[in-house]
C-alpha atoms as a PDB file:
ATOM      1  CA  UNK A   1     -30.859  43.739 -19.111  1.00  0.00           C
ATOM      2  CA  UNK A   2     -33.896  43.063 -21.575  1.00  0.00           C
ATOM      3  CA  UNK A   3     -34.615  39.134 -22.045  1.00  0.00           C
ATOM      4  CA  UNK A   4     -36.409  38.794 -24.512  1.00  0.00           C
ATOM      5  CA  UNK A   5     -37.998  34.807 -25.842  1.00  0.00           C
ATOM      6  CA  UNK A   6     -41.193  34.438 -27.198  1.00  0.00           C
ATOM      7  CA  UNK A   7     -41.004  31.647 -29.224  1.00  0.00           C
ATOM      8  CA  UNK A   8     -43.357  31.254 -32.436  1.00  0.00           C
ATOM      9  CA  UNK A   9     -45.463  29.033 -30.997  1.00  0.00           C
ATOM     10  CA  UNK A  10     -46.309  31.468 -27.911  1.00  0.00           C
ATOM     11  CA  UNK A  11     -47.480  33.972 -30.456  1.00  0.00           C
ATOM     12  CA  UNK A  12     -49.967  31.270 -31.820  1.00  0.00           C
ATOM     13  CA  UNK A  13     -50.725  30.138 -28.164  1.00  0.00           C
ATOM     14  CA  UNK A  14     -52.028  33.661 -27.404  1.00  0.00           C
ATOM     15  CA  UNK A  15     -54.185  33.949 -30.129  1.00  0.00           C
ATOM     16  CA  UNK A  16     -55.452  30.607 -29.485  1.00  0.00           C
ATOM     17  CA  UNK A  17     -56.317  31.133 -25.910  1.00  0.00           C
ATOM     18  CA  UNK A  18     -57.832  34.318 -26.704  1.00  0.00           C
ATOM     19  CA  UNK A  19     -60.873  32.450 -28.297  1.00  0.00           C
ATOM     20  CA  UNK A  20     -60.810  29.501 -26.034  1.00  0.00           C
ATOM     21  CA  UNK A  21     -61.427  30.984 -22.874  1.00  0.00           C
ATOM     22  CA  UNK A  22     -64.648  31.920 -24.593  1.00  0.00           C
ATOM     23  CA  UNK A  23     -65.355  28.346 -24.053  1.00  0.00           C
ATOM     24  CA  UNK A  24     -64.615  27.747 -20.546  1.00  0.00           C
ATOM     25  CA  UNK A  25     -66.330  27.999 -17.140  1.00  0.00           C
ATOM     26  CA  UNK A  26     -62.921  29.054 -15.413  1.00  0.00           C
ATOM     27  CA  UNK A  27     -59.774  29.926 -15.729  1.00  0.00           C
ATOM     28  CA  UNK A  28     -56.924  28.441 -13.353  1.00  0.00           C
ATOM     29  CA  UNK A  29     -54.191  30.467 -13.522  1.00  0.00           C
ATOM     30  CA  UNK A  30     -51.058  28.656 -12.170  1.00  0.00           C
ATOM     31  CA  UNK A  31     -48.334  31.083 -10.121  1.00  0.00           C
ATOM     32  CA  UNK A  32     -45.327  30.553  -9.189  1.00  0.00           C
ATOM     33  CA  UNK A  33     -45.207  30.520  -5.418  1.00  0.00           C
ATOM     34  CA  UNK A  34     -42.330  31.636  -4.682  1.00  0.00           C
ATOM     35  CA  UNK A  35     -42.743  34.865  -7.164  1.00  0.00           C
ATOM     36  CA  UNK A  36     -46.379  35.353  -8.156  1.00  0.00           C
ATOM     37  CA  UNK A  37     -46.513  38.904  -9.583  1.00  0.00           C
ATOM     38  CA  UNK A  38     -43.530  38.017 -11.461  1.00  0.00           C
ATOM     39  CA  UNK A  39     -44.910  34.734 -12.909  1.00  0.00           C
ATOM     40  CA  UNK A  40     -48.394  36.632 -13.397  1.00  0.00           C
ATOM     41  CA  UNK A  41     -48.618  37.168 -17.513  1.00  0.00           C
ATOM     42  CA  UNK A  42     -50.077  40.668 -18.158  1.00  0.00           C
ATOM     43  CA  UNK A  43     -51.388  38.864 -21.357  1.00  0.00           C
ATOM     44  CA  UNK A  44     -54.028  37.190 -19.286  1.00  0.00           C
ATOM     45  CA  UNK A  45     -55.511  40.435 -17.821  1.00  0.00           C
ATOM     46  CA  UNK A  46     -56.563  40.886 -21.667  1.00  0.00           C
ATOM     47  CA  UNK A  47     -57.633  38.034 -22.585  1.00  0.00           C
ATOM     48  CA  UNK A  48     -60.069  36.734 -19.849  1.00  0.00           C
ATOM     49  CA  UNK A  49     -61.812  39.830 -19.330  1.00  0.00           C
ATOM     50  CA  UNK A  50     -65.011  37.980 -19.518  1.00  0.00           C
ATOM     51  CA  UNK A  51     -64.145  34.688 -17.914  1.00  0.00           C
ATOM     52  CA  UNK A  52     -63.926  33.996 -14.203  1.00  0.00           C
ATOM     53  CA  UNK A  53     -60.441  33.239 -13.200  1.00  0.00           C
ATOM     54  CA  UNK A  54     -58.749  32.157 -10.110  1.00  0.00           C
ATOM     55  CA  UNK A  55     -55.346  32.048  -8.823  1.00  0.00           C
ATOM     56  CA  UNK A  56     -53.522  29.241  -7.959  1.00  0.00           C
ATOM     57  CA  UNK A  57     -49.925  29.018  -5.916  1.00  0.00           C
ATOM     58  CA  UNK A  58     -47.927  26.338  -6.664  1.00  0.00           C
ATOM     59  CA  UNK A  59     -44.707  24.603  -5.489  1.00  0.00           C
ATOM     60  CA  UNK A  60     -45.786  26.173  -2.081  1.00  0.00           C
ATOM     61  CA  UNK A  61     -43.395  22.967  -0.640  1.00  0.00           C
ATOM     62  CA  UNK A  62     -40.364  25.654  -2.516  1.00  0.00           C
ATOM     63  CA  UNK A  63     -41.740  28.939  -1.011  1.00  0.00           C
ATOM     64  CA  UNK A  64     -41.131  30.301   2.432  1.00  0.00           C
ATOM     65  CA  UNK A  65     -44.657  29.938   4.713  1.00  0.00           C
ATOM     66  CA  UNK A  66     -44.772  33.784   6.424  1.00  0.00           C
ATOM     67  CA  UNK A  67     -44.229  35.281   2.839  1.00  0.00           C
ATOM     68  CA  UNK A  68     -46.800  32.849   0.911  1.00  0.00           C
ATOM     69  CA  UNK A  69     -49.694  33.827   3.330  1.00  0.00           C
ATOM     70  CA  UNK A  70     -48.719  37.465   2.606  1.00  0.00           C
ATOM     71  CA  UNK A  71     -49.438  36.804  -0.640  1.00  0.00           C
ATOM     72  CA  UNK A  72     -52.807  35.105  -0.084  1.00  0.00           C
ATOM     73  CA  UNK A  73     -53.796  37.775   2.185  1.00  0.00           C
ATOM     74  CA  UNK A  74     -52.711  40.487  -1.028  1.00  0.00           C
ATOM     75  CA  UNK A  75     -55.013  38.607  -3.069  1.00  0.00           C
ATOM     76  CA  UNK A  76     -58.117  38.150  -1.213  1.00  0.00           C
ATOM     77  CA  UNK A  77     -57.360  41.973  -0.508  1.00  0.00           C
ATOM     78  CA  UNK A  78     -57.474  42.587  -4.592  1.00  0.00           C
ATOM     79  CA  UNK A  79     -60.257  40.065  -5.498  1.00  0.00           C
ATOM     80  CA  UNK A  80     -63.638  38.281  -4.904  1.00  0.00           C
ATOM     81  CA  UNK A  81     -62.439  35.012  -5.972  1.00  0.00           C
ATOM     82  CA  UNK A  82     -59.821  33.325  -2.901  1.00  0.00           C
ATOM     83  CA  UNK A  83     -56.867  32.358  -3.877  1.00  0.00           C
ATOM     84  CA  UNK A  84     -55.489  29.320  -2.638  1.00  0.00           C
ATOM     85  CA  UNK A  85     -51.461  27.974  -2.540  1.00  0.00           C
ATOM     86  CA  UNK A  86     -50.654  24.289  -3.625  1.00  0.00           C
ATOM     87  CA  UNK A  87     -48.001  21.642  -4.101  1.00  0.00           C
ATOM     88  CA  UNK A  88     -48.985  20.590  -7.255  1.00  0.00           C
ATOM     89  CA  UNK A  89     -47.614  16.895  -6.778  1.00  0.00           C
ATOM     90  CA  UNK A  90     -50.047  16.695  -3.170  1.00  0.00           C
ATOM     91  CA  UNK A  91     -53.331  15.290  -4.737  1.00  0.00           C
ATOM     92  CA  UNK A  92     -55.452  16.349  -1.487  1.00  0.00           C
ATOM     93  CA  UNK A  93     -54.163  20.115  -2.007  1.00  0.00           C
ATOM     94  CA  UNK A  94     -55.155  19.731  -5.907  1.00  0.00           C
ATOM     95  CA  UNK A  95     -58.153  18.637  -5.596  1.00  0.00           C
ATOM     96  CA  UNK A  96     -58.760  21.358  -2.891  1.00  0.00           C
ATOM     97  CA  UNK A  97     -57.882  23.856  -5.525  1.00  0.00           C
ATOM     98  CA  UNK A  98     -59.904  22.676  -8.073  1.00  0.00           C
ATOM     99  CA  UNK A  99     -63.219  22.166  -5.562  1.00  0.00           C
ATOM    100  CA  UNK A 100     -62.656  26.081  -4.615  1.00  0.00           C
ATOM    101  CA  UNK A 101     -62.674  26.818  -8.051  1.00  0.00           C
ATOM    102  CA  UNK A 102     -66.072  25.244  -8.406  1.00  0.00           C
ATOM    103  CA  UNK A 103     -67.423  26.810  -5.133  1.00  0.00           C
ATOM    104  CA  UNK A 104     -67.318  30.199  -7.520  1.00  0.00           C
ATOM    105  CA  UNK A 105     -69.339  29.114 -10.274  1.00  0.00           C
ATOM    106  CA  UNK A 106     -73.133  29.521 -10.270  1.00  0.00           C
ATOM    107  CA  UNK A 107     -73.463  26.421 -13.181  1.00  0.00           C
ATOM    108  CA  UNK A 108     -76.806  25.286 -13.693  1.00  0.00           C
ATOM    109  CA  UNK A 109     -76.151  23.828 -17.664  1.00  0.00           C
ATOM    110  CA  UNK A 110     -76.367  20.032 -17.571  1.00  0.00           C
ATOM    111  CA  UNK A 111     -73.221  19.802 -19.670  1.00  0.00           C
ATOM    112  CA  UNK A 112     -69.387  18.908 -18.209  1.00  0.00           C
ATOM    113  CA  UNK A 113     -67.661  21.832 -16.361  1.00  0.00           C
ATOM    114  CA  UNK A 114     -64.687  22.776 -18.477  1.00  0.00           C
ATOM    115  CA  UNK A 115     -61.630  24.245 -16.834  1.00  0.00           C
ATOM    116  CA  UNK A 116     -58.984  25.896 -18.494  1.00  0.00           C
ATOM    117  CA  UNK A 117     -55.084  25.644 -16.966  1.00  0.00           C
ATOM    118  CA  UNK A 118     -52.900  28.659 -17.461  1.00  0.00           C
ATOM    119  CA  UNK A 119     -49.854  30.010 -16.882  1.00  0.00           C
ATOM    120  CA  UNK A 120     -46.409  30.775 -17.498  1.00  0.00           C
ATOM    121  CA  UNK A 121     -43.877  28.007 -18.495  1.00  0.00           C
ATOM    122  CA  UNK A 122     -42.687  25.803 -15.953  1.00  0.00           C
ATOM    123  CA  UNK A 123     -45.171  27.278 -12.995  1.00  0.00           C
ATOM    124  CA  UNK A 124     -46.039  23.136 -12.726  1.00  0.00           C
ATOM    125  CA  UNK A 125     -49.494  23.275 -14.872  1.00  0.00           C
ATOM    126  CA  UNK A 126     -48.778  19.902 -16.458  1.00  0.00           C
ATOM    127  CA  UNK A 127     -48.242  18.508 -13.072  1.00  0.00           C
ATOM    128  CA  UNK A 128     -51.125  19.528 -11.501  1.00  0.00           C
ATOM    129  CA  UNK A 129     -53.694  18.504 -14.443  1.00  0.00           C
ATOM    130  CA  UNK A 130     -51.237  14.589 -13.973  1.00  0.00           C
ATOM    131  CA  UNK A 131     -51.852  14.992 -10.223  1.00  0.00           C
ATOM    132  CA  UNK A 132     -55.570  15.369 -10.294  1.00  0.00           C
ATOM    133  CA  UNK A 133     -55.783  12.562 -12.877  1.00  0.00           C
ATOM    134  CA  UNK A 134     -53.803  10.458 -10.972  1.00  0.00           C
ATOM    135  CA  UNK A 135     -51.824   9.493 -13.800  1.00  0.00           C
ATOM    136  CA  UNK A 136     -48.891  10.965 -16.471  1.00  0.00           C
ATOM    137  CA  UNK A 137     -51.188  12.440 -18.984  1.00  0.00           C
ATOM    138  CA  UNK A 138     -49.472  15.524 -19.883  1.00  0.00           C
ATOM    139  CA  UNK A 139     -45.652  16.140 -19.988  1.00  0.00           C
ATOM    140  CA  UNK A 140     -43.681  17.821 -17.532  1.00  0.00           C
ATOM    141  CA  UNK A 141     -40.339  18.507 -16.904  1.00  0.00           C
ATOM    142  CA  UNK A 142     -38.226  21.349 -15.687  1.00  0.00           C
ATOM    143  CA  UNK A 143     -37.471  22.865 -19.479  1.00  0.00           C
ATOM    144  CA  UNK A 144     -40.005  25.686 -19.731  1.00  0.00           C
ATOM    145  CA  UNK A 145     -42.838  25.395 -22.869  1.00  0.00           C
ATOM    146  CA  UNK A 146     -42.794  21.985 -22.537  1.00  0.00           C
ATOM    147  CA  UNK A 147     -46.690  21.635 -23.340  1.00  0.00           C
ATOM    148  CA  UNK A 148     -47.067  22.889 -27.042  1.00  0.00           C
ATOM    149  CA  UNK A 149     -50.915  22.467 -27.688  1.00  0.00           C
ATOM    150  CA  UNK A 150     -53.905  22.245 -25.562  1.00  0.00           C
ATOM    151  CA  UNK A 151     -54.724  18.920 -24.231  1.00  0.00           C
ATOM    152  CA  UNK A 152     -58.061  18.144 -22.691  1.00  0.00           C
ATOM    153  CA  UNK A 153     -58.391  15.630 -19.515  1.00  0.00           C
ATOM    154  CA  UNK A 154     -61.323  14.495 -18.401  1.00  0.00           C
ATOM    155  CA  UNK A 155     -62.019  13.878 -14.474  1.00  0.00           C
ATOM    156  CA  UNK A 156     -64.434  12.546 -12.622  1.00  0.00           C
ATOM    157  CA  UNK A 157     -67.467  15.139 -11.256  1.00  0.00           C
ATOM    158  CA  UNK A 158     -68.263  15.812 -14.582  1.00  0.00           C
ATOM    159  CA  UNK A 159     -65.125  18.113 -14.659  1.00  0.00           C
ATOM    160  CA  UNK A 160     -63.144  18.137 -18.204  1.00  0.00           C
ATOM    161  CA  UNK A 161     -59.492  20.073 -17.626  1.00  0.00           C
ATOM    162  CA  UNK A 162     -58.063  21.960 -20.741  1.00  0.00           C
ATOM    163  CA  UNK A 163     -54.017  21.975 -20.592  1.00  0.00           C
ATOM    164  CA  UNK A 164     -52.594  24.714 -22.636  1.00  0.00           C
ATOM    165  CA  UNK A 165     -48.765  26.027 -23.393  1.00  0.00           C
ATOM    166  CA  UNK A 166     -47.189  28.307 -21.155  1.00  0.00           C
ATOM    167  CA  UNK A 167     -46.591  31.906 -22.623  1.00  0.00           C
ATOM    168  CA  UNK A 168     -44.384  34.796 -21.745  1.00  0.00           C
ATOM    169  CA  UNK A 169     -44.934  38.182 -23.168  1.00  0.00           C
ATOM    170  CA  UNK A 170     -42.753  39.421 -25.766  1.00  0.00           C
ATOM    171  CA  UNK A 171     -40.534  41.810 -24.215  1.00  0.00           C
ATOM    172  CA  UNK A 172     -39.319  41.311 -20.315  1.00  0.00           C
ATOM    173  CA  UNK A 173     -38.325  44.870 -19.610  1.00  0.00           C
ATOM    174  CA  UNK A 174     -38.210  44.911 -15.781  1.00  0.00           C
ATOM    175  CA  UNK A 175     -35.132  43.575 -14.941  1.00  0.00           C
ATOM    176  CA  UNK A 176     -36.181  42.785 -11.604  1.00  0.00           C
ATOM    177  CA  UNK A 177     -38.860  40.360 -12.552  1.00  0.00           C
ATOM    178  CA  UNK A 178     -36.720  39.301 -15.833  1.00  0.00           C
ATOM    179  CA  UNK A 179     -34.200  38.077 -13.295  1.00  0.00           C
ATOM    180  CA  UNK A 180     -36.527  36.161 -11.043  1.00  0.00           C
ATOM    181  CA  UNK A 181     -37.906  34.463 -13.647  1.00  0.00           C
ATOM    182  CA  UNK A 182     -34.644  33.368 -15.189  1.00  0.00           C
ATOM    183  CA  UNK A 183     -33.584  32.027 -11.845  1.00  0.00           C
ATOM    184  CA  UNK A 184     -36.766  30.310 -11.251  1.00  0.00           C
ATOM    185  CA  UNK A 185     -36.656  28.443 -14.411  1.00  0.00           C
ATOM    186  CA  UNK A 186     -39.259  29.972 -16.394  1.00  0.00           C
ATOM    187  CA  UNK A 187     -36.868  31.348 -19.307  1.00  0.00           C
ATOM    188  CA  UNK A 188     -34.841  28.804 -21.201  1.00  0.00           C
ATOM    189  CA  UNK A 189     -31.327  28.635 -19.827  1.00  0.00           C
ATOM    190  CA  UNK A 190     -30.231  29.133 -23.298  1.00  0.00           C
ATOM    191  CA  UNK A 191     -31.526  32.779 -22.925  1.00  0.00           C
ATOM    192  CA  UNK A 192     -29.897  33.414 -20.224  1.00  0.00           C
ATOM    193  CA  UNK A 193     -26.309  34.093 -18.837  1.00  0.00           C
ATOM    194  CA  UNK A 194     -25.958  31.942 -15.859  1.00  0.00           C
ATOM    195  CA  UNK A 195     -23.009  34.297 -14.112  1.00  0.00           C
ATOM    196  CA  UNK A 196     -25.714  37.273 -14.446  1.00  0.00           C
ATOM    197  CA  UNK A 197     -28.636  35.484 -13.380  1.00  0.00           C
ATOM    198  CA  UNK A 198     -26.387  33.469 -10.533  1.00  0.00           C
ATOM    199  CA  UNK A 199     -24.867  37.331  -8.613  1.00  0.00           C
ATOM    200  CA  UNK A 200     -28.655  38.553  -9.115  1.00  0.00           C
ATOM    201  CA  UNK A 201     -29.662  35.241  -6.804  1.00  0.00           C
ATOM    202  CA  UNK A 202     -26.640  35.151  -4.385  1.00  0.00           C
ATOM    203  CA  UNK A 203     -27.319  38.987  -3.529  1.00  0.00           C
ATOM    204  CA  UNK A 204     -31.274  38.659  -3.228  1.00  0.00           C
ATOM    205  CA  UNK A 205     -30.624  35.914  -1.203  1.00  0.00           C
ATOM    206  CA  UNK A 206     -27.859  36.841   1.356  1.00  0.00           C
ATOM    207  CA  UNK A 207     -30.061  39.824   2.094  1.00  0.00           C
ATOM    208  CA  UNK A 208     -33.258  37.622   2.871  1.00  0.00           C
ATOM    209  CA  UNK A 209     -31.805  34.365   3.999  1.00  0.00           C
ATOM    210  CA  UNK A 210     -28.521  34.534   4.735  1.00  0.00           C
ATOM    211  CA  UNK A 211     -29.118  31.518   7.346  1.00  0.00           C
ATOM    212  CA  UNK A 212     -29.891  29.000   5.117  1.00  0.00           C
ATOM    213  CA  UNK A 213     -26.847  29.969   2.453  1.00  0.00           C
ATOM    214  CA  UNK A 214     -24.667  29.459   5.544  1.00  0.00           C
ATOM    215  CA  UNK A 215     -26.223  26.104   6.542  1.00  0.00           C
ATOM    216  CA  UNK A 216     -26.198  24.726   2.620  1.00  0.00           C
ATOM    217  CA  UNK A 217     -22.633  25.988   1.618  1.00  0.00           C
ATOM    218  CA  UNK A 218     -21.277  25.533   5.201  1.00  0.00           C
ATOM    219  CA  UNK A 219     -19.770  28.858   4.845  1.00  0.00           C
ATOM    220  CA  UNK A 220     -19.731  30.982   8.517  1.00  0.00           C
ATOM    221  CA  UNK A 221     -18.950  34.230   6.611  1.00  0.00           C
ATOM    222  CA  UNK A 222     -20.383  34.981   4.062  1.00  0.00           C
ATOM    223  CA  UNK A 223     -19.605  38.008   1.668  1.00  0.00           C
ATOM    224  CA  UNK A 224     -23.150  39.218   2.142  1.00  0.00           C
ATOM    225  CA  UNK A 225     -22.510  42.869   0.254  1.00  0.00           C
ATOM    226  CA  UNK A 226     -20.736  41.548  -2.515  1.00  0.00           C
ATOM    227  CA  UNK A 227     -22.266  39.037  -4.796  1.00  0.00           C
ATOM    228  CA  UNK A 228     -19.390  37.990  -7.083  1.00  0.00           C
ATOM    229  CA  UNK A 229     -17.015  37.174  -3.958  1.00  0.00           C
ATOM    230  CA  UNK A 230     -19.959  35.428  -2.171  1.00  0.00           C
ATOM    231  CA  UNK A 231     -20.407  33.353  -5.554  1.00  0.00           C
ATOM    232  CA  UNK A 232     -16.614  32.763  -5.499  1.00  0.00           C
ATOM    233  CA  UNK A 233     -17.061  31.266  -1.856  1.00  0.00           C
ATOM    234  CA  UNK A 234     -20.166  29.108  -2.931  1.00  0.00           C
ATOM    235  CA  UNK A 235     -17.592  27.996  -5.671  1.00  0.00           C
ATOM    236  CA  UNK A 236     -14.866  27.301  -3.518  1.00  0.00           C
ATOM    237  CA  UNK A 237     -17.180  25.554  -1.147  1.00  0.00           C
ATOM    238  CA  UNK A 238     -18.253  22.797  -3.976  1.00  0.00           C
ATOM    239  CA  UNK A 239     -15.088  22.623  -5.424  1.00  0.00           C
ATOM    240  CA  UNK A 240     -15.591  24.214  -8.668  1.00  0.00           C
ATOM    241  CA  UNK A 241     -11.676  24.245 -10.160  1.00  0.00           C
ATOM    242  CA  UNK A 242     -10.628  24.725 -13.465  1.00  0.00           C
ATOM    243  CA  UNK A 243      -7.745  22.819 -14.663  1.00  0.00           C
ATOM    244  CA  UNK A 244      -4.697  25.070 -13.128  1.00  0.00           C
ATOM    245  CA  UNK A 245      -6.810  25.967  -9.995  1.00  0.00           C
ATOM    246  CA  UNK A 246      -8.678  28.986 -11.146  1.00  0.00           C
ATOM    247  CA  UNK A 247     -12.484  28.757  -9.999  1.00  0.00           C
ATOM    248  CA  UNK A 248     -14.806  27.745 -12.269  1.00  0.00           C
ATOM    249  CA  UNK A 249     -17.490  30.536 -12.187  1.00  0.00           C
ATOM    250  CA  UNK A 250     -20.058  28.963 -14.215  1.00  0.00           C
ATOM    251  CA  UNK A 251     -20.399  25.994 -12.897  1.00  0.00           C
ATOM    252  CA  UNK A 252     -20.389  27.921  -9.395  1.00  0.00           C
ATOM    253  CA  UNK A 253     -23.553  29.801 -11.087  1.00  0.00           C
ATOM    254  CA  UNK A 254     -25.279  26.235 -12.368  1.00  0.00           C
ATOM    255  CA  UNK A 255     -24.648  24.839  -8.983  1.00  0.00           C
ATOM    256  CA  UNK A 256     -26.773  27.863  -7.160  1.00  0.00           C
ATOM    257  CA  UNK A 257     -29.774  28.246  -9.741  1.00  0.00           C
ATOM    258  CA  UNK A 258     -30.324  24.104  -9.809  1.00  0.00           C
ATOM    259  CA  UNK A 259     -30.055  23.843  -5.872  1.00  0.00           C
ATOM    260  CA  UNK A 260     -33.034  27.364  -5.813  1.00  0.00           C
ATOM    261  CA  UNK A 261     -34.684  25.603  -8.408  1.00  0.00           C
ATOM    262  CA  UNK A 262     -35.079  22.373  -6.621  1.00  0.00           C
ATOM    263  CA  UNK A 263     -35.544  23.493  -3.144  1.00  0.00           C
ATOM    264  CA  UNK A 264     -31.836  22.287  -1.884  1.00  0.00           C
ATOM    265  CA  UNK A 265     -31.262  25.456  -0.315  1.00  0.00           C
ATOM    266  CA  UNK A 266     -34.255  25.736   1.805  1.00  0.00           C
ATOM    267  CA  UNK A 267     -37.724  27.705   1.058  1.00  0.00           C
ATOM    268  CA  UNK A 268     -37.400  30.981   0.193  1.00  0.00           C
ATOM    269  CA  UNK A 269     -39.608  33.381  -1.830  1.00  0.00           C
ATOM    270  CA  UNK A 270     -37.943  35.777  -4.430  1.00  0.00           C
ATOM    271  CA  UNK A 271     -40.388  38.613  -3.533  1.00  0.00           C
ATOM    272  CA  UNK A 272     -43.233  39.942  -1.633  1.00  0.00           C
ATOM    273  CA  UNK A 273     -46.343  42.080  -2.058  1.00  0.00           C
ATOM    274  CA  UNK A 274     -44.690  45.049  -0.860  1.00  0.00           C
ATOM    275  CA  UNK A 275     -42.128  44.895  -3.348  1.00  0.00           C
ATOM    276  CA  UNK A 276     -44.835  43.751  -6.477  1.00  0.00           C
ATOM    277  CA  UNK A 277     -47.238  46.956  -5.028  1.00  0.00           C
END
């Protein structure tokens, strides 16, 4: 399955961006936690070539704890720069974030730090940048490409922070990380089938956390080697009828994807270094 969205204005984002970061101290580049190599845009590898960048885990609150500091521990492995994992609505962990990011710059200029936020959509840039300012300055929701231009904040410490849209590159060929980033939230749902996206979730996550499935859908036994009967339980077990009694598969589907997007059904991650090396 190839998804493929890349609305116009990503096109123009990337060539925007591309001469920005010329204009920065630092690049933040916002992951999602609970998949980072997934929600890592090959796009940025090209474009800030010549620009420090760090990475930042968010929605660490979503992620599961062992498999988050395997992912730090990847990183530091790969880089000089530390990474650092965040819940981008916790303004001490922010802040943290942002100070680390400073640590790595050798700035002697007199002038205002810039710091440029990046990222695929809905990795939770917006909320960060409202987080440190302690105020709704940029929008956020859970609709991906929400942000459609730069917008610059400034902060105290002489620090200005440069929003900027969330891009995807044009063609998501892996299906494996196509998948996780459907279910995470990054790809609009209209560019998605839910049923697809919903089997690909139940099996990942009967085989890694079968507990917590039980203990959310109050379901002893599960159908953990067959994803379309395990979503018909989940279905059964919110009550999702069609008129005449026949189960209503897609809103089954909805019902999983909103309660991993939101953290109902416990912290899990979608995937680990081993699986990204």
């Amino acid at each position: 399955m190839d998804i493929q969205w890349f609305p116009g204005h990503m096109q123009e984002t990337e060539a925007f961006l591309a001469k920005a970061v010329l204009k920065v101290d630092l690049v933040m580049e916002i992951l999602d936690a609970r998949l980072p190599a997934s929600s890592a845009n090959p796009i940025l590898d090209r474009i800030c070539k010549r620009v420090q960048r760090m990475k930042i885990l968010n929605k660490r609150d979503l992620a599961d704890p062992d498999t988050t500091a395997a992912w730090l521990g990847y990183y530091r492995s790969q880089a000089k720069e530390p990474p650092i994992a965040v819940t981008g609505t916790d303004p001490a962990e922010t802040w943290k974030a942002v100070n680390l990011c400073l640590q790595q710059l050798e700035k002697k200029q007199s002038r205002r730090t810039r710091v440029m936020v990046v990222g695929i959509p809905n990795t939770g840039k917006s909320t960060i940048i409202n987080t440190l300012a302690g105020k709704k300055i940029a929008r956020t929701g859970n609709v991906p490409a929400i942000t459609r231009q730069q917008q610059r904040t400034g902060l105290k410490n002489r620090l200005d922070i440069y929003d900027t849209p969330g891009i995807l590159w044009p063609v998501l060929d892996n299906r494996n990380s196509a998948c996780l980033l459907a279910a995470s939230g990054a790809i609009a749902d209209t560019a998605i089938d839910y049923t697809d996206i919903a089997c690909f979730t139940a099996e990942l996550l009967a085989a890694r956390y079968p507990d917590l499935l039980k203990q959310r859908y109050k379901i002893p036994d599960l159908a953990l080697d067959d994803p379309v009967t395990l979503m018909e339980q989940i279905g059964a077990a919110r009550g999702c009828l069609k008129k005449g009694g026949g189960l209503d598969f897609q809103k089954a589907s909805q019902i999983l994807i909103r309660e991993l997007r939101t953290g109902k059904i416990g912290r899990v991650s979608l995937e680990t270094p081993d699986e990204a090396a």
